[in-house]
PDB file of N, CA and C in Angstrom:
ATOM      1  N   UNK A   1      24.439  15.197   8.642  1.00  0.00           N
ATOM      2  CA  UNK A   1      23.489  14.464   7.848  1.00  0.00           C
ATOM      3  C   UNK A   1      22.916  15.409   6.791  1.00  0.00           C
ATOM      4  N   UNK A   2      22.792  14.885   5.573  1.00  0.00           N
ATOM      5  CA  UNK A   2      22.365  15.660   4.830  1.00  0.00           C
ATOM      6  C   UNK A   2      20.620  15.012   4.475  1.00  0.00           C
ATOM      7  N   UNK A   3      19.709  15.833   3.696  1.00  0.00           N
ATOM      8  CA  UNK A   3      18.741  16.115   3.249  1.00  0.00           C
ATOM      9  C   UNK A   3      18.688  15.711   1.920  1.00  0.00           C
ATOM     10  N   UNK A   4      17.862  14.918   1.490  1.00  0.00           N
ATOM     11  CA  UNK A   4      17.204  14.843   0.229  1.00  0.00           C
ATOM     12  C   UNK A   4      16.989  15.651  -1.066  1.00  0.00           C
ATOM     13  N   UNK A   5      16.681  17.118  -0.475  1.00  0.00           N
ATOM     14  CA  UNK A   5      15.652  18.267  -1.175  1.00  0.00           C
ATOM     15  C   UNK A   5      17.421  19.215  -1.020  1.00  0.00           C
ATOM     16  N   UNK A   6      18.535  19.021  -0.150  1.00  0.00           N
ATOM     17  CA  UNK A   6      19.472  19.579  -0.730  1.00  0.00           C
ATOM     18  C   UNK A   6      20.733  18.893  -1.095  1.00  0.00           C
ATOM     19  N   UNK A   7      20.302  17.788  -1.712  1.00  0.00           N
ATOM     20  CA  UNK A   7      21.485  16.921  -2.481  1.00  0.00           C
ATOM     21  C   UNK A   7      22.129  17.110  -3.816  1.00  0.00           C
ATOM     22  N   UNK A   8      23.105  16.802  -3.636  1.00  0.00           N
ATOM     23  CA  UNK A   8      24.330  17.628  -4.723  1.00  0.00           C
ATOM     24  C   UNK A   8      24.365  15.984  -5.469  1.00  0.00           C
ATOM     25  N   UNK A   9      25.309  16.286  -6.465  1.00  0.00           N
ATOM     26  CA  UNK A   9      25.537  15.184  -7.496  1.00  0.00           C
ATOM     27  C   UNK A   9      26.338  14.375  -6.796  1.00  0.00           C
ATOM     28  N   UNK A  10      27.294  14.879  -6.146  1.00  0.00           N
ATOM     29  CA  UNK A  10      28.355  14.436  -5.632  1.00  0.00           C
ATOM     30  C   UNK A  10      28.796  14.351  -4.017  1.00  0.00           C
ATOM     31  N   UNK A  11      29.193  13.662  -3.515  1.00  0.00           N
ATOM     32  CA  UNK A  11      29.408  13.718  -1.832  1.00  0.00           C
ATOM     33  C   UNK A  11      30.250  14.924  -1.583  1.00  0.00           C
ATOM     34  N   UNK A  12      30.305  16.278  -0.686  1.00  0.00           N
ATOM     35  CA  UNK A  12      30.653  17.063  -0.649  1.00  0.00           C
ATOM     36  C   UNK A  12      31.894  17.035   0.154  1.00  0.00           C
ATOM     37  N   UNK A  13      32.172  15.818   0.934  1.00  0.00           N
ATOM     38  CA  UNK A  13      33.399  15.474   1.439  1.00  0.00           C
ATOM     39  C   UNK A  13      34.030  15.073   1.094  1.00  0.00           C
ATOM     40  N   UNK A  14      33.913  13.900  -0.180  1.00  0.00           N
ATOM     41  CA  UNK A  14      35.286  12.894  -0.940  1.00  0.00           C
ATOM     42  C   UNK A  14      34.813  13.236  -2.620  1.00  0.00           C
ATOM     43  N   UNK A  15      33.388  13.505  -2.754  1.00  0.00           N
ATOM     44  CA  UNK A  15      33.635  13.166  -4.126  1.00  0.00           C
ATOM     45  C   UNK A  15      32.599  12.192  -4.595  1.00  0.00           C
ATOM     46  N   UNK A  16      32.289  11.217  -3.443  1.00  0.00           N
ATOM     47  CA  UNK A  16      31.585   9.866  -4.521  1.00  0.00           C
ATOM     48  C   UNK A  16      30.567  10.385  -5.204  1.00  0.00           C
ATOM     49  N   UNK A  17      30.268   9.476  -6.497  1.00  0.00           N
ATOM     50  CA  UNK A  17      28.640  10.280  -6.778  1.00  0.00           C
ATOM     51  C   UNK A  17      27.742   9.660  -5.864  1.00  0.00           C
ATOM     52  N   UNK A  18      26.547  10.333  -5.992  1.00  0.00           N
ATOM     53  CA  UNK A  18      25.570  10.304  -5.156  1.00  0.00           C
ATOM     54  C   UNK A  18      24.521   8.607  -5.933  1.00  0.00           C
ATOM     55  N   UNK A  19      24.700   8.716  -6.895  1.00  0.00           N
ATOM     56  CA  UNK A  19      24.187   7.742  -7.475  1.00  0.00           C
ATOM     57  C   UNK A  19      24.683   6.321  -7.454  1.00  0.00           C
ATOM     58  N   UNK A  20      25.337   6.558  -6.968  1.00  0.00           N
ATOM     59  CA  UNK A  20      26.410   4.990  -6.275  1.00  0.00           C
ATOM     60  C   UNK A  20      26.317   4.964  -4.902  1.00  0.00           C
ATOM     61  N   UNK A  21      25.385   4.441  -4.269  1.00  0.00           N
ATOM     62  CA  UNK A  21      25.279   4.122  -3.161  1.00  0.00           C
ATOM     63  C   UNK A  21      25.926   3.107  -2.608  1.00  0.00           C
ATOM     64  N   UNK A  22      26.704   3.592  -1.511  1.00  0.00           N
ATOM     65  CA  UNK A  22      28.136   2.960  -1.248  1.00  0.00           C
ATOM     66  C   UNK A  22      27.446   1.783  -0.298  1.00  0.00           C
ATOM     67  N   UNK A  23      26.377   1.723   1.061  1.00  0.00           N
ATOM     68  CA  UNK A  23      25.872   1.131   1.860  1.00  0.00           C
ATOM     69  C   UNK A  23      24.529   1.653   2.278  1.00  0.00           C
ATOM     70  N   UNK A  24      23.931   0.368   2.607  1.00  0.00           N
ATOM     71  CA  UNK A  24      21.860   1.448   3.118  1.00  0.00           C
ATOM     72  C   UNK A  24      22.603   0.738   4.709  1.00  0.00           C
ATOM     73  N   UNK A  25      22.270   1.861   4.888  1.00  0.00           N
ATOM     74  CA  UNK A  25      22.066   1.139   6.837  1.00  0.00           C
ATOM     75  C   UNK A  25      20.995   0.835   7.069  1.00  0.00           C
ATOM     76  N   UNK A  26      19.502   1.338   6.364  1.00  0.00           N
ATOM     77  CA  UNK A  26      18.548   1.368   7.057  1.00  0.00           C
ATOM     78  C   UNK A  26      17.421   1.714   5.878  1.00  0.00           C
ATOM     79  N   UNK A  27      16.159   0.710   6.200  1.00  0.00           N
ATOM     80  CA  UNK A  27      15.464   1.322   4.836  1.00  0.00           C
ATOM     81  C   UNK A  27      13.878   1.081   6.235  1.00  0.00           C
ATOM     82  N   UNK A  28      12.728   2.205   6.052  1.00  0.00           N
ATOM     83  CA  UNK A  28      11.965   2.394   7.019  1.00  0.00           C
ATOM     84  C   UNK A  28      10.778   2.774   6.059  1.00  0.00           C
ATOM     85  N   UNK A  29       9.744   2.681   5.999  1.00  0.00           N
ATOM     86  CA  UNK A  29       8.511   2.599   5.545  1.00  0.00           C
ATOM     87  C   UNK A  29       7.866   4.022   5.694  1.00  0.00           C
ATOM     88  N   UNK A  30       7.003   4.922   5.035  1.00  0.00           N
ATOM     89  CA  UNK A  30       6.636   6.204   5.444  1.00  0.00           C
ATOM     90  C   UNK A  30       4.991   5.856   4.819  1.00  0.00           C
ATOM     91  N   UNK A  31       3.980   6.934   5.394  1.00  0.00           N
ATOM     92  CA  UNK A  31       2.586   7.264   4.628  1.00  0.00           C
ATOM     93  C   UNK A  31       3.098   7.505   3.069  1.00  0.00           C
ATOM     94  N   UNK A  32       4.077   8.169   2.679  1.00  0.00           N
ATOM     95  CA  UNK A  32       4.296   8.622   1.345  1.00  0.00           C
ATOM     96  C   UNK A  32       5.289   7.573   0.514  1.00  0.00           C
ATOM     97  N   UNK A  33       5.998   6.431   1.143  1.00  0.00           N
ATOM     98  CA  UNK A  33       6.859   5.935   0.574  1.00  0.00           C
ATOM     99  C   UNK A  33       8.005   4.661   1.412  1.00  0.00           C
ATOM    100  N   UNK A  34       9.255   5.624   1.567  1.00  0.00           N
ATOM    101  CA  UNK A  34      10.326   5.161   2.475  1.00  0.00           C
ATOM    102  C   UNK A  34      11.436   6.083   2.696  1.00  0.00           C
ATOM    103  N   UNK A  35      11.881   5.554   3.458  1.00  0.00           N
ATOM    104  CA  UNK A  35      13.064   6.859   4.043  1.00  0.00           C
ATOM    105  C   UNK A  35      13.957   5.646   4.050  1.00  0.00           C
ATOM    106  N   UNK A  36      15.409   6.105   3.115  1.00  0.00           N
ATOM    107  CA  UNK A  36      16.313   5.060   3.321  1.00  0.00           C
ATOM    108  C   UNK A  36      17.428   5.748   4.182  1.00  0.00           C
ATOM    109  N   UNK A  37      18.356   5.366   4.913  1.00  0.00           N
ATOM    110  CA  UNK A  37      19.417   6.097   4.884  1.00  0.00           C
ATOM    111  C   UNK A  37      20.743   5.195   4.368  1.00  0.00           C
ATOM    112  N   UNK A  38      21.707   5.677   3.939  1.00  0.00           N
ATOM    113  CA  UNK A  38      22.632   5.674   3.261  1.00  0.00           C
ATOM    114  C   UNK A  38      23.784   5.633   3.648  1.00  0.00           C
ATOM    115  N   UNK A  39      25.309   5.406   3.362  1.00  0.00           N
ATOM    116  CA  UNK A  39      26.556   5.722   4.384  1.00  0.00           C
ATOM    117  C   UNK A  39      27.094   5.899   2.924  1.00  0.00           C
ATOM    118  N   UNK A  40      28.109   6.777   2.517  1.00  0.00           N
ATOM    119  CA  UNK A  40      28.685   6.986   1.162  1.00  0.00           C
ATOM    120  C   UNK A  40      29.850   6.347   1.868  1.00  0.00           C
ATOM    121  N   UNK A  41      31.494   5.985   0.774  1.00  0.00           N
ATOM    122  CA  UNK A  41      32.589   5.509   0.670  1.00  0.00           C
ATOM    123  C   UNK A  41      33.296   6.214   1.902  1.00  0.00           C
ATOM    124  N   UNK A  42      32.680   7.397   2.036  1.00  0.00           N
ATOM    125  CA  UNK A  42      34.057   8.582   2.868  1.00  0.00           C
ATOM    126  C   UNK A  42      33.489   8.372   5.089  1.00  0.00           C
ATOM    127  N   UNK A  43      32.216   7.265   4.844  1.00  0.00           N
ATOM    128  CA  UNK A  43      31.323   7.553   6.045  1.00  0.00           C
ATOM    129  C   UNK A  43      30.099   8.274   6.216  1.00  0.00           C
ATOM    130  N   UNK A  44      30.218   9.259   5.234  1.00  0.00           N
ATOM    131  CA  UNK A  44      28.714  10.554   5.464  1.00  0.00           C
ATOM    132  C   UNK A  44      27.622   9.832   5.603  1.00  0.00           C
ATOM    133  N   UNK A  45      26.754  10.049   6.481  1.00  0.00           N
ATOM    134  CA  UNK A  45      25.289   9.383   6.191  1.00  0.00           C
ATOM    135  C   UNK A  45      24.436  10.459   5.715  1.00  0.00           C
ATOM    136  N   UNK A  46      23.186  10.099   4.408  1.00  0.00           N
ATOM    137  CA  UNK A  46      22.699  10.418   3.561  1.00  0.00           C
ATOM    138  C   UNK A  46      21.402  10.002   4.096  1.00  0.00           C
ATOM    139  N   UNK A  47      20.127  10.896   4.325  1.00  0.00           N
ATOM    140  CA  UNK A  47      18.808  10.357   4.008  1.00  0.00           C
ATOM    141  C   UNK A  47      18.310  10.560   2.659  1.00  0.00           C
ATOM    142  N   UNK A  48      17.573   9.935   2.408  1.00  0.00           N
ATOM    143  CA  UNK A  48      16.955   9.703   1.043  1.00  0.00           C
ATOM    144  C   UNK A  48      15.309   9.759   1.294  1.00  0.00           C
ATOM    145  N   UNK A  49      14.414  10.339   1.045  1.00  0.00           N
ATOM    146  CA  UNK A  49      13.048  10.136   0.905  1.00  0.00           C
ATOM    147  C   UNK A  49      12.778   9.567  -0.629  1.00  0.00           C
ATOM    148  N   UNK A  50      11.894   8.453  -0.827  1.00  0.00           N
ATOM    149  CA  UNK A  50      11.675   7.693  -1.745  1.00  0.00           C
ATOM    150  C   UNK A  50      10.228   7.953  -2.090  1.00  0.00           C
ATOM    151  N   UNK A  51       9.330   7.887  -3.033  1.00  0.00           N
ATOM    152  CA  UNK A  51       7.653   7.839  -3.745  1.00  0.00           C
ATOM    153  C   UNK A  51       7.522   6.516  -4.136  1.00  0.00           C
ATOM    154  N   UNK A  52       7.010   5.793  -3.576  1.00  0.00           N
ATOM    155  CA  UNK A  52       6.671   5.171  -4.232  1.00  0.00           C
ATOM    156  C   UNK A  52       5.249   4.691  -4.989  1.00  0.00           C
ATOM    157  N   UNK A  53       5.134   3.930  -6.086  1.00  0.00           N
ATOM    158  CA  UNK A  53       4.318   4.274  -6.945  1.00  0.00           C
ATOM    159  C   UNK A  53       2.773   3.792  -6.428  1.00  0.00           C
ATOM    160  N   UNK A  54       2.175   4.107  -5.934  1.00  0.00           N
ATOM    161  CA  UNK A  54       0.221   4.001  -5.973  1.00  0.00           C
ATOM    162  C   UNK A  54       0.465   4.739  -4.180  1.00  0.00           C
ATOM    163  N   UNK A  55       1.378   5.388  -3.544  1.00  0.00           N
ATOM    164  CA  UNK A  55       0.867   6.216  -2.810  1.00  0.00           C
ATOM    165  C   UNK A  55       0.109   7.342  -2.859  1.00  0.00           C
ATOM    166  N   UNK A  56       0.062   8.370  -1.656  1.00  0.00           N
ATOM    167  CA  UNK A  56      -0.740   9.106  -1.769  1.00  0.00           C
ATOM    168  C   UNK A  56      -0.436   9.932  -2.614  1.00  0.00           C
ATOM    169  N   UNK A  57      -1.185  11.085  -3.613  1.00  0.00           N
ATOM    170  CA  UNK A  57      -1.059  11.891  -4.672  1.00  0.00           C
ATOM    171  C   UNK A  57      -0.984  11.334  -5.959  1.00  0.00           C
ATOM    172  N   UNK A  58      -1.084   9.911  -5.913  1.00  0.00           N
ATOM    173  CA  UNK A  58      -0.773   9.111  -7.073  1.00  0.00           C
ATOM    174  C   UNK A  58      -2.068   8.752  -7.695  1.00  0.00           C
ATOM    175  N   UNK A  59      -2.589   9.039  -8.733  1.00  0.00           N
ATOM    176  CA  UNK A  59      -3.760   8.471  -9.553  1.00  0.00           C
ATOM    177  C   UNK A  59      -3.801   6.965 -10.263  1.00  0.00           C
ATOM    178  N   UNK A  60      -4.628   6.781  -9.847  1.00  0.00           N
ATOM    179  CA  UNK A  60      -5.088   5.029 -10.565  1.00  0.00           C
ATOM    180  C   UNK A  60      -5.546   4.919 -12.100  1.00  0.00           C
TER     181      UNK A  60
END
């Protein structure tokens, strides 16, 4: 499983880009946002941490 904070452009096993999200298995709610996870073309599963906008650190 890979990490968020060390994601490459590209899937390090086949190739896909990272920006083409092949399947979400799973999308989960956080204090800061959401945590999706991901399955690319080749199988890899991908977490993703997401911000979303008026959470915490966010100004009004």
């Amino acid at each position: 499983m890979e990490s968020c904070t060390n994601r490459a452009q590209a899937c390090p096993d086949c190739g896909w880009p990272e920006s083409e999200i092949y399947q979400v298995v799973s999308r989960h709610p956080t204090s800061t946002g959401m945590v999706v996870y991901t399955r690319c073309a080749c199988g890899r599963l991908q977490v993703r941490s997401l911000s979303l906008p008026g959470g915490p650190g966010t100004q009004r």
